[in-house]
Structures are given as structure tokens and as C-alpha cells.
N, C-alpha and C. Protein backbone atom coordinates (compact mmCIF):
# COMPACT_ATOMS: atom_id res chain seq x y z
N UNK A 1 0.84 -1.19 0.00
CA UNK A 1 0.00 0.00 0.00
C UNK A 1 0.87 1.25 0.00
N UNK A 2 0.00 2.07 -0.68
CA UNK A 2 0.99 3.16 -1.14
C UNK A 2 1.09 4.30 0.22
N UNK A 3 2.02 5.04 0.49
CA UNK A 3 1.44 5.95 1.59
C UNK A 3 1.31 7.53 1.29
N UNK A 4 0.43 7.74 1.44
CA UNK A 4 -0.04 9.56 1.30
C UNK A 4 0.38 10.34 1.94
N UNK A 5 0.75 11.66 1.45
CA UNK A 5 1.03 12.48 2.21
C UNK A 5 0.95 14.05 1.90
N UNK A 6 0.29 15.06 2.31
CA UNK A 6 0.11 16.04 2.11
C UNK A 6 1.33 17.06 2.67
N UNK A 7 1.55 17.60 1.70
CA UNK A 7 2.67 18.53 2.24
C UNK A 7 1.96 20.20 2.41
N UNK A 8 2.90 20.62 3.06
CA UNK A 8 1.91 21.67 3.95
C UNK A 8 2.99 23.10 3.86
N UNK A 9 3.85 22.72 3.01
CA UNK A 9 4.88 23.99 2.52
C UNK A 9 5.82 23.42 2.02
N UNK A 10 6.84 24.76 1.29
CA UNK A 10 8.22 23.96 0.73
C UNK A 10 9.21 23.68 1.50
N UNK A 11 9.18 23.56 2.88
CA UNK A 11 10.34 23.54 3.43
C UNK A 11 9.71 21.93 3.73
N UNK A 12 8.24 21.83 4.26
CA UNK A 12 8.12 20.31 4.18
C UNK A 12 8.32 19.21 3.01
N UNK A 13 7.73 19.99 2.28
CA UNK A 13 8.47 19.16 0.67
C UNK A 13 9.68 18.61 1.17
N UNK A 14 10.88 19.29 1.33
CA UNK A 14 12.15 19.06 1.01
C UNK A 14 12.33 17.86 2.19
N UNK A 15 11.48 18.27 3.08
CA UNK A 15 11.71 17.27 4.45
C UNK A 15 11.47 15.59 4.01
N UNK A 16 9.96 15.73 3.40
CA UNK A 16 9.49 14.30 3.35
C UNK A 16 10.26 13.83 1.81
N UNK A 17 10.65 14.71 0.88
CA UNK A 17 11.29 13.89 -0.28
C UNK A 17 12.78 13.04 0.27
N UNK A 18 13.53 13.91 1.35
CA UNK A 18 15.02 13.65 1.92
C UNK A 18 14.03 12.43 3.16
N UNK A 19 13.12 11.73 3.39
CA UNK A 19 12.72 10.81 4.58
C UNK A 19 12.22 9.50 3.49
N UNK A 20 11.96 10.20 1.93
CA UNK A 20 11.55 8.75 1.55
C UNK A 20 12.21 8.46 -0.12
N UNK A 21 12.82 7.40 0.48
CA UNK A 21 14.02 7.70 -1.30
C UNK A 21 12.94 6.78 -2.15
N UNK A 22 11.91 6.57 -2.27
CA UNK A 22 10.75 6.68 -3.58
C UNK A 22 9.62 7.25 -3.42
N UNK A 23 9.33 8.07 -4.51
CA UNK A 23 8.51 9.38 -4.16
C UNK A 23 7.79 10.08 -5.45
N UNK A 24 6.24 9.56 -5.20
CA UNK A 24 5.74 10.11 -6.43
C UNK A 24 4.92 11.28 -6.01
N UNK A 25 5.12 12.37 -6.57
CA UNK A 25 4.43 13.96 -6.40
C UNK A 25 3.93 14.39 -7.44
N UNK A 26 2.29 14.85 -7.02
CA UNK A 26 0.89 15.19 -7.23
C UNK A 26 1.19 16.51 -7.54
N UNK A 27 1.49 17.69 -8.36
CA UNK A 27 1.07 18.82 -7.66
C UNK A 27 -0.21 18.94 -8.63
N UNK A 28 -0.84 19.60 -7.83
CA UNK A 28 -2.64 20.03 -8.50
C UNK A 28 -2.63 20.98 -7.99
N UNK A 29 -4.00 21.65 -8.63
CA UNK A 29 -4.60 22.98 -7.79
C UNK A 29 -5.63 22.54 -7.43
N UNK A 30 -6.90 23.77 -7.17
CA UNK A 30 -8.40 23.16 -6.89
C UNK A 30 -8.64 23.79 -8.23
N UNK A 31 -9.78 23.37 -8.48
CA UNK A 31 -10.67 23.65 -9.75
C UNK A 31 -10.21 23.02 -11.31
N UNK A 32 -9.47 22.02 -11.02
CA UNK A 32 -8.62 21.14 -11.92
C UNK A 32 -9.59 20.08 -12.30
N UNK A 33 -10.16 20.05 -13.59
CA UNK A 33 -10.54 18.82 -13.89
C UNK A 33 -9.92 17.40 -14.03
N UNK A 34 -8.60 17.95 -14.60
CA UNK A 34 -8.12 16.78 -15.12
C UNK A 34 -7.26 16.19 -13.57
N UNK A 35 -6.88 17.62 -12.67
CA UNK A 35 -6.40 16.75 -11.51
C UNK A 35 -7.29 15.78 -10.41
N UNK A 36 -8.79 16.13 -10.79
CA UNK A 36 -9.42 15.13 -10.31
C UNK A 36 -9.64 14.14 -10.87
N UNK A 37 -9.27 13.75 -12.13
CA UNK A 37 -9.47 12.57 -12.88
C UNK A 37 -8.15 11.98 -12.27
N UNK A 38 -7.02 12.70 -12.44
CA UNK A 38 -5.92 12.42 -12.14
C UNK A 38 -5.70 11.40 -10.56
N UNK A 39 -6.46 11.80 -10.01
CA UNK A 39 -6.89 10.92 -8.15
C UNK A 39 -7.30 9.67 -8.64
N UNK A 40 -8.61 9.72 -9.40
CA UNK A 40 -9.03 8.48 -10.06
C UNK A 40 -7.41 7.21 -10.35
N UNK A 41 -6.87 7.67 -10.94
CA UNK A 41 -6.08 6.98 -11.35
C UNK A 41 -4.25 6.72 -10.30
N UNK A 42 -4.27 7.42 -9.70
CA UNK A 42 -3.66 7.49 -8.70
C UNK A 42 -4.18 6.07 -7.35
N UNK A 43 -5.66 6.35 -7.51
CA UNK A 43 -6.29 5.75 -6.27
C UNK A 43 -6.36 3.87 -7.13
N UNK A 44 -6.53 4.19 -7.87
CA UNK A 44 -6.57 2.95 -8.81
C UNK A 44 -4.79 2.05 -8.76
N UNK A 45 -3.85 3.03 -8.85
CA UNK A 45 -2.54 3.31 -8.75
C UNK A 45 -2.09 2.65 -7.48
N UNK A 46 -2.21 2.80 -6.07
CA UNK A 46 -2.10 2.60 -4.86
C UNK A 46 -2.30 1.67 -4.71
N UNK A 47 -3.17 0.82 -5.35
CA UNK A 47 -3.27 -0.79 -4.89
C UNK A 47 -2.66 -1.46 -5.78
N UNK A 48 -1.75 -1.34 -6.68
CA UNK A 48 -0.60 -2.40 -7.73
C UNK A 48 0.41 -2.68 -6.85
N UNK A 49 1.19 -3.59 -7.33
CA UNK A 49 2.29 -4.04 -6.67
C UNK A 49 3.30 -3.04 -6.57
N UNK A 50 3.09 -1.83 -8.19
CA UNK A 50 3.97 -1.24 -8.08
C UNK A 50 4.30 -0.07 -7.40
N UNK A 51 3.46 0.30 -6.62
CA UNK A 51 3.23 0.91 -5.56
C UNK A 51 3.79 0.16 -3.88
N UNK A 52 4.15 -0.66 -4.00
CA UNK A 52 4.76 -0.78 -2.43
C UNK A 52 6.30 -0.08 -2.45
N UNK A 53 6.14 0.17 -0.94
CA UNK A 53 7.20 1.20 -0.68
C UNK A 53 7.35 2.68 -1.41
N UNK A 54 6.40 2.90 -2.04
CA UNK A 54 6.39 4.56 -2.90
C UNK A 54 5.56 5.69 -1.65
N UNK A 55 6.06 6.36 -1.39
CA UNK A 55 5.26 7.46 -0.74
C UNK A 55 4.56 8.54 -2.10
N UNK A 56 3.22 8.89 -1.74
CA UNK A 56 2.62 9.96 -2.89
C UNK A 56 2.45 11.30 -1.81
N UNK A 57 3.57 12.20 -2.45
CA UNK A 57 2.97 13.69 -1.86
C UNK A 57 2.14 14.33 -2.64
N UNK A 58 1.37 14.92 -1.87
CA UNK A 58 0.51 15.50 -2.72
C UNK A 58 0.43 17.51 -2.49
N UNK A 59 0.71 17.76 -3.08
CA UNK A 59 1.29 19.09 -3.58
C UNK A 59 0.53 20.11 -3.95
N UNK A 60 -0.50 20.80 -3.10
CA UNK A 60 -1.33 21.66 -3.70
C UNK A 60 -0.77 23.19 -3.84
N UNK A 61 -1.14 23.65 -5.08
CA UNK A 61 -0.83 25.30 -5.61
C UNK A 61 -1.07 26.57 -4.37
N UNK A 62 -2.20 25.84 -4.14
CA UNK A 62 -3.31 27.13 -3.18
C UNK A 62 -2.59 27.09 -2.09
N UNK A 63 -1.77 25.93 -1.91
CA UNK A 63 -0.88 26.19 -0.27
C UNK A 63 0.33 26.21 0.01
N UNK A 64 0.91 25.52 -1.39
CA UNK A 64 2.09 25.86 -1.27
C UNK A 64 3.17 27.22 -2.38
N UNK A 65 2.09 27.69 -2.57
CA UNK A 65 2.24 29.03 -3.10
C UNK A 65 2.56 28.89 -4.72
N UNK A 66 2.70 29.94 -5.67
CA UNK A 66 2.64 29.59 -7.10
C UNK A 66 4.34 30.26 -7.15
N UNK A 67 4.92 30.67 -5.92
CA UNK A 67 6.49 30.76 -6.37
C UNK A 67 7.18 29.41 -6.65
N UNK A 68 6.77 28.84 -5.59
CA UNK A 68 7.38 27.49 -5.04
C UNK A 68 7.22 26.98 -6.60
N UNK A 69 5.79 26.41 -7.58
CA UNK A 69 5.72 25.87 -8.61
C UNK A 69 6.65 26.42 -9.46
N UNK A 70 6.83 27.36 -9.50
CA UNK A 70 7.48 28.21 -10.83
C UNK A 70 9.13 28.00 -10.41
N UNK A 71 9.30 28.00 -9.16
CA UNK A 71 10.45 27.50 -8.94
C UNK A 71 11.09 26.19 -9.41
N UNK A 72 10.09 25.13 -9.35
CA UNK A 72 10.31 24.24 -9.89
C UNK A 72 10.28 23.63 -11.44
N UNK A 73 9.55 24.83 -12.23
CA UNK A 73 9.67 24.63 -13.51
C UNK A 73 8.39 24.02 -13.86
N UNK A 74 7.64 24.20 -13.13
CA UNK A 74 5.97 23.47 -13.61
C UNK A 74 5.51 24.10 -14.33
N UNK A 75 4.77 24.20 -15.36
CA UNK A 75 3.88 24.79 -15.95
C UNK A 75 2.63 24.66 -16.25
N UNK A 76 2.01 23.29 -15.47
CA UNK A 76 0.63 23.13 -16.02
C UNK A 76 0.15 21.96 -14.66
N UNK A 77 -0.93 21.99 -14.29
CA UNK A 77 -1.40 21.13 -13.43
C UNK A 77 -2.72 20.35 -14.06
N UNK A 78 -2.55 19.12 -13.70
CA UNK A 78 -2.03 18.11 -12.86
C UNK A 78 -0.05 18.06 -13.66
N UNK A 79 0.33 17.49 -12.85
CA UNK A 79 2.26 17.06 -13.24
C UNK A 79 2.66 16.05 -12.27
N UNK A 80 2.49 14.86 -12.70
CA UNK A 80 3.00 14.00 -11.85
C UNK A 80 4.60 14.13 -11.81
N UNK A 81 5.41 14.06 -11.00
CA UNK A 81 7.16 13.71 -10.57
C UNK A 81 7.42 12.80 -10.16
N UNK A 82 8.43 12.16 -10.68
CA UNK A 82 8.89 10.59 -9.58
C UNK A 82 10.48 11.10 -8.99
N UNK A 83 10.76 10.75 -8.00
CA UNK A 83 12.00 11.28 -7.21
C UNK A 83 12.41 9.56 -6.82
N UNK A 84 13.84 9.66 -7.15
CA UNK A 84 14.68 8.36 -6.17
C UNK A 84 15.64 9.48 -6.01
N UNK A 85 15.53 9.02 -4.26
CA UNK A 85 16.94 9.33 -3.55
C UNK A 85 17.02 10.81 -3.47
N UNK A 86 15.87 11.25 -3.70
CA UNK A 86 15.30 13.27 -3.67
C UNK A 86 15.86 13.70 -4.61
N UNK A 87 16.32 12.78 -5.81
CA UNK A 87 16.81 13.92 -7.26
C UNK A 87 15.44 13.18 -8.03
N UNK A 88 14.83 14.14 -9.12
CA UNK A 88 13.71 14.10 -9.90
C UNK A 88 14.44 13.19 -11.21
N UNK A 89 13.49 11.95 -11.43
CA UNK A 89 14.42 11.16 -12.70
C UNK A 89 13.25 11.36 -13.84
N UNK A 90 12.02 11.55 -13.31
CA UNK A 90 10.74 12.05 -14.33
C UNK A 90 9.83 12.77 -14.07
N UNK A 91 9.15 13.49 -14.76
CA UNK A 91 8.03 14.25 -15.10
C UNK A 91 7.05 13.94 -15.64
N UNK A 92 4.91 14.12 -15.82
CA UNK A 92 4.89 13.65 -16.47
C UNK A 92 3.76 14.79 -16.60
N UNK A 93 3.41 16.04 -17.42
CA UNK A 93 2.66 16.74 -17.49
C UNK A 93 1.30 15.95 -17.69
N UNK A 94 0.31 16.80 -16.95
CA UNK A 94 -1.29 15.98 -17.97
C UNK A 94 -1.72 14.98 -17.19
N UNK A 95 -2.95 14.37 -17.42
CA UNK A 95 -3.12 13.57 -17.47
C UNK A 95 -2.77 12.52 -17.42
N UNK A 96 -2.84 11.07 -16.39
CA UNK A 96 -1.93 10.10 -16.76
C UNK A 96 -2.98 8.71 -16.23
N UNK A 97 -3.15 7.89 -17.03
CA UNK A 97 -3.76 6.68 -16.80
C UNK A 97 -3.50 5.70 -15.87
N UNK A 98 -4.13 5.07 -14.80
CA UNK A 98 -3.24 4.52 -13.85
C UNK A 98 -2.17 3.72 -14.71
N UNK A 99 -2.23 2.90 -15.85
CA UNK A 99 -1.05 1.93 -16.52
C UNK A 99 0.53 3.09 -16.86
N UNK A 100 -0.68 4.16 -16.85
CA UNK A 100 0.82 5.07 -17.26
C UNK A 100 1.38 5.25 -16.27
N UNK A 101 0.95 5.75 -15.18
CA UNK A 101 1.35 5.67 -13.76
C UNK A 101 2.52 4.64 -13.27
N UNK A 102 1.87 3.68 -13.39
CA UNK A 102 2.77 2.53 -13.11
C UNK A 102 3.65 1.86 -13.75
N UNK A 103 3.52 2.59 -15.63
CA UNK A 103 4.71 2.30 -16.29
C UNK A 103 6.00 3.01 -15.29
N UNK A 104 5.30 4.05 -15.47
CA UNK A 104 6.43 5.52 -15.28
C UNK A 104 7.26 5.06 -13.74
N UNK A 105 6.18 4.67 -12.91
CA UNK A 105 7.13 4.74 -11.44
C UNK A 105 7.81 2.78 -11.96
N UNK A 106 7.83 1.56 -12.51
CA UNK A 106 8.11 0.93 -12.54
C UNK A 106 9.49 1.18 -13.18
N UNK A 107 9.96 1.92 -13.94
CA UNK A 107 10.99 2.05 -15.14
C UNK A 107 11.88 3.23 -14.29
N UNK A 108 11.28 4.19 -13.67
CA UNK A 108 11.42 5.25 -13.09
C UNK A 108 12.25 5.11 -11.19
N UNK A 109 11.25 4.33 -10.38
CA UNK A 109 11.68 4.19 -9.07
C UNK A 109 12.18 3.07 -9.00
């Protein structure tokens, strides 16, 4: 089972990516269609095999401010990230199907 986690600023970001060396990050906003489709498939996501041992942060705009995103080079929400070892090895703008999901963190983490 996958474990969730809401981050609650950027200084926590940096905390929980450096506590879990596999790490898939959500950032969304509210009023996101596609980032609520995006849960769909996430939640679908959480129960594969390939999900044990992955922590999912989940990364909202509205709280963790729109410097922080731009800092990071985002440009569009939903954006899934996969992190090993707290360096970023993928990105995945858009939309993503749970199979894509679990291509990405299988090849990826």
C-alpha cells in the first residue's frame, strides 16, 4: 500500500522527499478537472504491486504558493514527478492513466 502524504509547505516538501528515497508527487490545484481525474487513477494506482514502498505527496498550488511551482519549472497542473533518492528522474505533465502511472514509477523508481 501506497502511503499519502500532504505537504503543507516547501520547506516540508524538502523534508518528506530527503525521509523517503521513492517518491511520487501530485502537484494540483483546486478547480482542476483533469487533476481530479488524475486521483481516479492514482487511487486505482495505490493498490498495484507497483506501488509498495512509494510514498505519494501531494502538492497543492493554493498552499504551497505559485512561487514554489514556478520554482520548480511546472507549468501546467495536474504534473506528476517521480523522485529516487530526492533527485527528480521524471516528469509527467497531464493527465496520466493509472497503466501510465505505473509504467512511469516501474521504469522510473
Amino acid at each position: 500500500m501506497m502511503q499519502t502524504i500532504t505537504v503543507t509547505s516547501p520547506e516540508h516538501y524538502t523534508q518528506i522527499l530527503a525521509a523517503h528515497p521513492r517518491a511520487l508527487v501530485d502537484f494540483y490545484k483546486d478547480n482542476c478537472p483533469g487533476c481530479r481525474m488524475l486521483d481516479m487513477s492514482l487511487d486505482k494506482f495505490a493498490n498495484s504491486d507497483a506501488a509498495e514502498g512509494v510514498a505519494l505527496l501531494k502538492v497543492k498550488l493554493e498552499v504551497v504558493g505559485e512561487e514554489f511551482f514556478r520554482d520548480l519549472g511546472l507549468r501546467q497542473t495536474p504534473t506528476l514527478a517521480l523522485y529516487r533518492d530526492g533527485s527528480e528522474v521524471a516528469r509527467l505533465p497531464g493527465f496520466q492513466s493509472p497503466a501510465q502511472v505505473e509504467a512511469a514509477v516501474r521504469s522510473g523508481l
